[in-house]
Protein backbone atom coordinates (compact mmCIF):
# COMPACT_ATOMS: atom_id res chain seq x y z
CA UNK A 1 2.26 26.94 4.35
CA UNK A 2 3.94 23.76 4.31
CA UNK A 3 5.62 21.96 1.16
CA UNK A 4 3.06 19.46 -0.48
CA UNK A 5 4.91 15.71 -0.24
CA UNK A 6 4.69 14.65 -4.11
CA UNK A 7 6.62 11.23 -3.96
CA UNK A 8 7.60 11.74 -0.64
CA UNK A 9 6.87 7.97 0.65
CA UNK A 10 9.13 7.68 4.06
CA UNK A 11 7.06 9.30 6.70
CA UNK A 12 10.27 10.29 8.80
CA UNK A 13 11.34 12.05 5.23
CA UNK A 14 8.39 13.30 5.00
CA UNK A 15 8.36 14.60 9.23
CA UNK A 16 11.55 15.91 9.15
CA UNK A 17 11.95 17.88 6.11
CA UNK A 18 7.82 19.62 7.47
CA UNK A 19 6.02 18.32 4.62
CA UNK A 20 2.17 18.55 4.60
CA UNK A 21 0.89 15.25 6.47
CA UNK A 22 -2.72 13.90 6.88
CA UNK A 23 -3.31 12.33 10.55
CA UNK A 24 -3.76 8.90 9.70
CA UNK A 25 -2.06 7.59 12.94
CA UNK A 26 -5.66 7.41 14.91
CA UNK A 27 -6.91 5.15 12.75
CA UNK A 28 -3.20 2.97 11.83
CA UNK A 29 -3.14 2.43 15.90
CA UNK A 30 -6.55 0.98 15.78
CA UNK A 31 -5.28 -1.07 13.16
CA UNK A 32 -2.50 -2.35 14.79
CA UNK A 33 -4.48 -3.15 17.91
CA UNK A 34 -7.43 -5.12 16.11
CA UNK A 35 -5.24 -7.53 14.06
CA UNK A 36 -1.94 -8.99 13.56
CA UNK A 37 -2.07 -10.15 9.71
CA UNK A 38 -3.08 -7.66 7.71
CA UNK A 39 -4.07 -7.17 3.62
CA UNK A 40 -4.80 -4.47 2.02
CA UNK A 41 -5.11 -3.38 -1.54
CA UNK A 42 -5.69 -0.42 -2.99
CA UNK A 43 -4.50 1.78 -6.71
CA UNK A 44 -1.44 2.77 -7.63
CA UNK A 45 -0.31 6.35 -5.82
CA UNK A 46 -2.88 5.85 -2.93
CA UNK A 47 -0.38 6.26 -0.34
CA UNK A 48 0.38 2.60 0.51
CA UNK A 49 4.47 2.88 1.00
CA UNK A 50 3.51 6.29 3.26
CA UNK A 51 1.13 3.85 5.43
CA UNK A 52 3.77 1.02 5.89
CA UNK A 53 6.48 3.56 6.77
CA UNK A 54 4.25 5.37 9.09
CA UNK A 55 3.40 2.11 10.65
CA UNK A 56 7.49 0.69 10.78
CA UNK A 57 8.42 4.28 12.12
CA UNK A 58 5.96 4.11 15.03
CA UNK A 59 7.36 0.13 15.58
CA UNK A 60 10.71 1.76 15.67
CA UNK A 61 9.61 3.86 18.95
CA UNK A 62 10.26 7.25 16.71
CA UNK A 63 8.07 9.55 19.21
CA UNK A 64 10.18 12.74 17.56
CA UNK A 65 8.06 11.86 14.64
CA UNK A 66 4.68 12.19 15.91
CA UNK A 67 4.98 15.00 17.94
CA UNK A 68 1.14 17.07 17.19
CA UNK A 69 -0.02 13.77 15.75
CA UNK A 70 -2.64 12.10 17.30
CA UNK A 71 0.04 8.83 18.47
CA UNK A 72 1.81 11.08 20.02
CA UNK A 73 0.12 10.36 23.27
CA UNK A 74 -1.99 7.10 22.86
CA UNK A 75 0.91 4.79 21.18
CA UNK A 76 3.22 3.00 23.61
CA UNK A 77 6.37 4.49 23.14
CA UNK A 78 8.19 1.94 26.03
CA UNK A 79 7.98 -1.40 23.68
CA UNK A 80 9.62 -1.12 20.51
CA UNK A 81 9.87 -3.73 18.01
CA UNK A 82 13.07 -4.95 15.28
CA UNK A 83 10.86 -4.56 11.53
CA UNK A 84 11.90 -6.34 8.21
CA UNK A 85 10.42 -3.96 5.45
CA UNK A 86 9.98 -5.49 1.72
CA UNK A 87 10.15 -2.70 -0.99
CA UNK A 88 8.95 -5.04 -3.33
CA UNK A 89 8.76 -2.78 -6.11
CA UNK A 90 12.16 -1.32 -5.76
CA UNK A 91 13.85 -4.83 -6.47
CA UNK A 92 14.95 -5.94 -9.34
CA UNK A 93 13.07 -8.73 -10.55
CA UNK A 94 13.34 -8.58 -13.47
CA UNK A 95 17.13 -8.86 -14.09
CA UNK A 96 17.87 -11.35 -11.47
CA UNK A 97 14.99 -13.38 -11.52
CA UNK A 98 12.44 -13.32 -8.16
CA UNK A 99 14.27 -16.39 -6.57
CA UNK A 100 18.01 -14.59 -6.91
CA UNK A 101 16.84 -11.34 -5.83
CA UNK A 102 14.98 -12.54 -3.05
CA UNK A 103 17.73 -14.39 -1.74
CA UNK A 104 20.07 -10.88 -2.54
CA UNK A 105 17.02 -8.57 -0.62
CA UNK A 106 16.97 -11.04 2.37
CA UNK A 107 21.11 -11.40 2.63
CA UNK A 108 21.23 -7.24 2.55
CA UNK A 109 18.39 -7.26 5.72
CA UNK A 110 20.73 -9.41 7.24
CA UNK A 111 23.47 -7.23 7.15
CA UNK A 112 21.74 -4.29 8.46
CA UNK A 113 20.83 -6.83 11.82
CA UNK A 114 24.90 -8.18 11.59
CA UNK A 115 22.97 -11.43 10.99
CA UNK A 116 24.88 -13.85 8.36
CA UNK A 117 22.70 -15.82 6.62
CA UNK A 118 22.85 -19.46 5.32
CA UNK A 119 19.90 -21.02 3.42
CA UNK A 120 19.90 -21.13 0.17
CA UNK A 121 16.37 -21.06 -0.87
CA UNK A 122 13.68 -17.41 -0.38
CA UNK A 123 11.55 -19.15 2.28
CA UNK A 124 14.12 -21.14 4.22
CA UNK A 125 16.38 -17.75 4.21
CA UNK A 126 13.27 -15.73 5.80
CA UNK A 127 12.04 -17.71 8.23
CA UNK A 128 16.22 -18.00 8.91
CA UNK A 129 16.01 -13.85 9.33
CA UNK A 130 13.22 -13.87 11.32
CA UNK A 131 13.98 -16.42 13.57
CA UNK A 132 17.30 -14.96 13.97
CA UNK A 133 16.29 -11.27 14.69
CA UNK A 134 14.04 -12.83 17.15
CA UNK A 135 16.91 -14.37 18.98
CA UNK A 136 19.17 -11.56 18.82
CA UNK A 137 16.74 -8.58 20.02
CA UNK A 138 14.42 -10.67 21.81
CA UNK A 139 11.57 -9.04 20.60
CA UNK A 140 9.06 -10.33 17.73
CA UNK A 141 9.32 -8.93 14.44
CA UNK A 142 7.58 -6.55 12.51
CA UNK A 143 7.31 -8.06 8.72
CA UNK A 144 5.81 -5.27 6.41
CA UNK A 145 5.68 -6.26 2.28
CA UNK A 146 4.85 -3.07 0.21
CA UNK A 147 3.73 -3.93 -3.40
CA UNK A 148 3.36 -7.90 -2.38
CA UNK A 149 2.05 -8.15 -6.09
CA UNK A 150 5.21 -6.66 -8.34
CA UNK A 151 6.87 -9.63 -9.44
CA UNK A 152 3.17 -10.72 -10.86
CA UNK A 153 2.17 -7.21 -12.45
CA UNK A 154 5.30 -6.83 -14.16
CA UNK A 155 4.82 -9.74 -16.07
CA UNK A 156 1.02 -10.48 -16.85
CA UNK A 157 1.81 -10.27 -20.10
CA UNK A 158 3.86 -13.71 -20.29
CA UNK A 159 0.90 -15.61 -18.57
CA UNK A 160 3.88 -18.80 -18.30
CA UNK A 161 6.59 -16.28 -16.52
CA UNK A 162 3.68 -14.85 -14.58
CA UNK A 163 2.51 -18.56 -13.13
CA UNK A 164 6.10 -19.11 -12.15
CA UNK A 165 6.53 -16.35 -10.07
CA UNK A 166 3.13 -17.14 -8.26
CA UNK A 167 4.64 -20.22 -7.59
CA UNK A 168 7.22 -18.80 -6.43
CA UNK A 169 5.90 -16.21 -4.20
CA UNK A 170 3.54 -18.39 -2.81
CA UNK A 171 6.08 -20.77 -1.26
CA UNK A 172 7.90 -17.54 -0.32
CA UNK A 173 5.20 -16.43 1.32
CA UNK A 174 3.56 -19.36 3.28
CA UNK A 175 6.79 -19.77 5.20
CA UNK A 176 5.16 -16.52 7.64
CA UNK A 177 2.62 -19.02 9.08
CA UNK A 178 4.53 -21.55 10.78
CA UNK A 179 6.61 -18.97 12.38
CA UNK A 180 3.90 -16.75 13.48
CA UNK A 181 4.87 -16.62 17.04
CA UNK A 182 8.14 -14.46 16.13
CA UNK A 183 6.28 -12.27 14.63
CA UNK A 184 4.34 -8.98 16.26
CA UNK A 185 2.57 -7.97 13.14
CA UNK A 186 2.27 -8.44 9.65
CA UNK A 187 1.25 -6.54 6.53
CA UNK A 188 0.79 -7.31 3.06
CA UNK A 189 -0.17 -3.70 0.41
CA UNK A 190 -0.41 -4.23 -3.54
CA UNK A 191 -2.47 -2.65 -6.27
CA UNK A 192 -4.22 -6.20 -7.24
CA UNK A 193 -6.41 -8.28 -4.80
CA UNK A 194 -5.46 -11.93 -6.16
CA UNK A 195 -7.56 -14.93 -4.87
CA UNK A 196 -5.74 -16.02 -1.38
CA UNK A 197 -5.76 -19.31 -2.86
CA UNK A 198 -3.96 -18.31 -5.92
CA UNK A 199 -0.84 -16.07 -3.65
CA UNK A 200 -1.35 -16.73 -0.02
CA UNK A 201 -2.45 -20.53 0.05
CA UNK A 202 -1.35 -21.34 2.98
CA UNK A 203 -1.48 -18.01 4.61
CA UNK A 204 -5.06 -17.77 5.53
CA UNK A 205 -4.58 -15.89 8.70
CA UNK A 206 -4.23 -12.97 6.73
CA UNK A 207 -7.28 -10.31 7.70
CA UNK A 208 -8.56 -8.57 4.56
CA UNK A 209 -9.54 -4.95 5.18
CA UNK A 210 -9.56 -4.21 1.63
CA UNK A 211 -13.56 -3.60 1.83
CA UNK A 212 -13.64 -3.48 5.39
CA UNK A 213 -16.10 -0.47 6.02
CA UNK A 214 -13.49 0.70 9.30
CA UNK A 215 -10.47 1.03 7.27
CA UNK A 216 -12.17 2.19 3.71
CA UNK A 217 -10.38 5.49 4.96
CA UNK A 218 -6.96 4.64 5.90
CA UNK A 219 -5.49 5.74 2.72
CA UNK A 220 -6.85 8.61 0.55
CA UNK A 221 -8.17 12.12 1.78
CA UNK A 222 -11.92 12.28 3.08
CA UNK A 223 -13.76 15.31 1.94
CA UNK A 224 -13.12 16.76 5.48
CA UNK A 225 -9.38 16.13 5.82
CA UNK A 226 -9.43 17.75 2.50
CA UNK A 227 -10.87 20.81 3.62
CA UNK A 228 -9.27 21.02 6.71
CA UNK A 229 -5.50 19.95 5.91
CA UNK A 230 -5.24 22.17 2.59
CA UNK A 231 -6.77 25.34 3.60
CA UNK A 232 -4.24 27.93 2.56
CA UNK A 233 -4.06 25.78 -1.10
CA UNK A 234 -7.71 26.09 -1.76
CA UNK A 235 -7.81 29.86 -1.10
CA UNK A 236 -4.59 30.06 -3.67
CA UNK A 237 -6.90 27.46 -5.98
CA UNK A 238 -10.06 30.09 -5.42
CA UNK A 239 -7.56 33.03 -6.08
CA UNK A 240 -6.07 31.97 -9.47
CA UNK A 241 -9.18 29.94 -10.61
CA UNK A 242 -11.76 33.27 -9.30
CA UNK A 243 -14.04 31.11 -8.07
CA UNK A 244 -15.97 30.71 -4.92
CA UNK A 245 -15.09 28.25 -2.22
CA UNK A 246 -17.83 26.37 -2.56
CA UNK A 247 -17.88 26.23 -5.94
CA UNK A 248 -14.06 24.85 -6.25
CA UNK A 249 -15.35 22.61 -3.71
CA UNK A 250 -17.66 20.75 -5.99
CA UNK A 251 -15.63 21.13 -8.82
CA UNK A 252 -12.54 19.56 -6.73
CA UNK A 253 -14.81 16.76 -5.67
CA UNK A 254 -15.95 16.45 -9.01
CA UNK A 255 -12.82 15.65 -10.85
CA UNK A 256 -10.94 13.54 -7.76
CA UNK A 257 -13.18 11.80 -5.69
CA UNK A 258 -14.60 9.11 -7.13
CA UNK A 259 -13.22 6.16 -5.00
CA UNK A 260 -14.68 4.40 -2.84
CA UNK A 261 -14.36 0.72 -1.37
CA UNK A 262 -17.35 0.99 0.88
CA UNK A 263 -20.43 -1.46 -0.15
CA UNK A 264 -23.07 1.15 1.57
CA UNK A 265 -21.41 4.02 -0.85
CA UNK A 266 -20.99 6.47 1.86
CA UNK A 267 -17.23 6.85 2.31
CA UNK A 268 -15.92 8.22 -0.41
CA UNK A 269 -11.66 9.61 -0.70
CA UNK A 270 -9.57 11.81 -2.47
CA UNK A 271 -6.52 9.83 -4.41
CA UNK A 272 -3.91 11.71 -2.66
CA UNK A 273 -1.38 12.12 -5.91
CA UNK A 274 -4.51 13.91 -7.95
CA UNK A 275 -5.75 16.34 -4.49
CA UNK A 276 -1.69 16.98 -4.52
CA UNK A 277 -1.07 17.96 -8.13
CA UNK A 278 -4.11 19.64 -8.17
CA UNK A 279 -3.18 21.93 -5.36
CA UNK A 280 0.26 22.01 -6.46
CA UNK A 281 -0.34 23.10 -9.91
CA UNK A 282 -4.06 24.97 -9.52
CA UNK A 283 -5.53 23.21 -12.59
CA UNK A 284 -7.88 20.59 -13.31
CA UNK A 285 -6.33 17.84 -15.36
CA UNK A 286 -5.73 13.94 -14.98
CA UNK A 287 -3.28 14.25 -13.06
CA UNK A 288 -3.03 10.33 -11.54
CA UNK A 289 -3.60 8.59 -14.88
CA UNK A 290 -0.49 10.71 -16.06
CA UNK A 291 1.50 8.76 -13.37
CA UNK A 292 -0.43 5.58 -12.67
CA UNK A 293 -1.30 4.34 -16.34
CA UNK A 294 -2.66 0.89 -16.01
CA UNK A 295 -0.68 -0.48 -19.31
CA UNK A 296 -1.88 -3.70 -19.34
CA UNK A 297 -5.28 -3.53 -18.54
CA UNK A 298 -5.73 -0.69 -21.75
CA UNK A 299 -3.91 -3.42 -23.69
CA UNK A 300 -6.25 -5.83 -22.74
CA UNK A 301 -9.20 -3.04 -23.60
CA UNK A 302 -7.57 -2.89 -26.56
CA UNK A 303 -7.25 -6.98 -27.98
CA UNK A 304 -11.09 -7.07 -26.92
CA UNK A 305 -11.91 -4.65 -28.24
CA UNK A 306 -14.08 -3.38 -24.92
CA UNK A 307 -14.24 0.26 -24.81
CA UNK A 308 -17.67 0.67 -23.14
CA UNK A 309 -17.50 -0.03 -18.88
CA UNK A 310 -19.39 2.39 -18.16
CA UNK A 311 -22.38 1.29 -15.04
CA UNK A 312 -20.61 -2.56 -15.04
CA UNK A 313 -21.54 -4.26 -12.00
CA UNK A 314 -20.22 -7.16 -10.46
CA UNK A 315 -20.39 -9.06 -6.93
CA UNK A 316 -17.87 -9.64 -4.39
CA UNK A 317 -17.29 -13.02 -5.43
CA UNK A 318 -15.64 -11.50 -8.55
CA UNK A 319 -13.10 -10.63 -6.70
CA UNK A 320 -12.84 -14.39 -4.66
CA UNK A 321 -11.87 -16.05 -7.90
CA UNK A 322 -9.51 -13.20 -9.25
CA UNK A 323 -6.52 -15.50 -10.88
CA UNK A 324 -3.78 -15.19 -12.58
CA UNK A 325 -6.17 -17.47 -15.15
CA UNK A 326 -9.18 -15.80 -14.55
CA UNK A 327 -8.07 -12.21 -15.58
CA UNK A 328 -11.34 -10.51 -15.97
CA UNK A 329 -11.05 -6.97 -17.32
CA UNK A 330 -13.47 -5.55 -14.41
CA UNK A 331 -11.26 -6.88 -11.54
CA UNK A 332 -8.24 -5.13 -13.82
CA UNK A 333 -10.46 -1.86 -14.06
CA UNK A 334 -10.73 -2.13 -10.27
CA UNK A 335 -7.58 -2.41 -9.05
């Protein structure tokens, strides 16, 4: 019965210490084969530092790691590729200021390539990196940004601070475009799905899969990955809960799978944090908003005095015009 990986985010962590791990890898290699800018947004705990780990470990040629996965034998293991990962929401922003720790998180990449670094501003210093690891590997680079929207979230609450570091990220990040050629793929992950005009101006190469009805799986448990992966839990579940498997079935379902970014409504997924605790703990509770509070948007709830959103519909141009000025509480609910 393997260990359950509760905040377990590096997939070789998670490998090598036998952790419990969905096959995702069929689907991440179709991924990586279809396109080579990539967007995706999706909750809090959904799994999206696992998926960019998964995906830098199998750039990184780590076969050892995939051995019963479904990679294992359809990835080419002969090409690897050098990959720049941004843990955006492990930086400090807040203390140093996005420009200064930029420029700190882009000198300490350097050093793990031996590369010495000399511009002096976030985008001329990346493109510097990249061009750089290109040179000195001869291989393009794999750029993956987890949490591209941190610097923003962190400070919606200063609507002047937040504009600033918009600004700022979206010079940072337009630099990727006219360097495209040294670079093998590219990934963007954040909770919020901001208008591309508003963060990635001049990035509009970037494919959006956040509704994309191939991918609407990629993170999160289907009901059949649930059954099949945590077996052994849900007879401990039936066990201490005496109640029938189907029964716990449709309570499980019930209580934790309510997401869905499919327009036809079919796909629905398990948040992986609330199947987790749930198994982990063999109770019924609320267990993501315990982790994953959404402060500012119940804030927001709160000075409008809107407690009803209940059956609120919207298009999908809603989410085309999502701004930094155009903070609408249901694009806030959503994400």
């Amino acid at each position: 019965m393997k260990n359950l990986p509760l905040g377990v985010q590096h997939f070789d962590k998670l490998i090598e210490r036998g952790y419990l791990y969905v096959d995702k890898t069929q689907l991440i290699c179709q991924l990586l084969g279809q396109y080579e800018s990539v967007f995706l947004a999706r909750p809090r705990r959904f799994g999206k530092s696992l998926l960019l780990s998964t995906i830098a470990q199998l750039y990184a040629g780590r076969k050892d790691l995939f051995a019963g996965l479904w990679a294992e034998e359809h990835w080419d293991w002969s090409t690897t590729h050098p990959v720049l990962h941004f843990y955006m929401d492990q930086i400090d922003f807040a203390a140093k200021g996005v420009q200064r720790a930029l420029l700190d998180e882009l000198y300490n990449l350097g050093r793990k390539f031996e590369i010495k670094l000399e511009e002096e501003q976030p985008g001329s210093r990346l493109r510097e990196l990249i061009e750089k690891v290109r040179q000195k590997t001869g291989k393009r680079v794999v750029v993956l940004f987890d949490e591209y929207d941190k610097p923003l979230l962190d400070v919606l609450h200063k609507p002047e601070e937040a504009e600033e570091n918009r600004r700022l990220l979206s010079d940072f990040y337009s630099i990727l475009k006219p360097i495209g050629n040294n670079i093998q793929f590219l990934m963007f992950t954040g909770i919020s799905k901001f208008s591309h005009v508003s963060v990635f101006s001049k990035l509009n190469q970037l494919k959006d899969i956040t509704f994309n009805e191939d991918y609407v799986v990629l993170t999160g448990y289907t009901q059949d990955e649930l059954e099949s992966n945590f077996e052994e839990y849900l007879r401990k579940a039936q066990e201490k809960l005496k109640m029938d498997r189907q029964a716990l079935l449709s309570q499980i379902k019930h209580w934790y799978n309510g997401y869905t970014w499919d327009w036809t409504l079919k796909q629905y997924v398990y948040n992986p944090v609330s199947a987790m605790n749930f198994f982990a703990d063999r109770e019924f509770k609320n267990h993501w908003f315990a982790t994953g509070t959404p402060e500012f948007l119940i804030q927001q709830m709160k000075n409008r005095a809107l407690f009803n959103v209940e059956l609120t519909e919207v298009s999908e141009l809603a989410f085309e015009s999502y701004t930094l000025q155009n903070m609408e509480i249901t694009m806030l609910l959503f994400q």
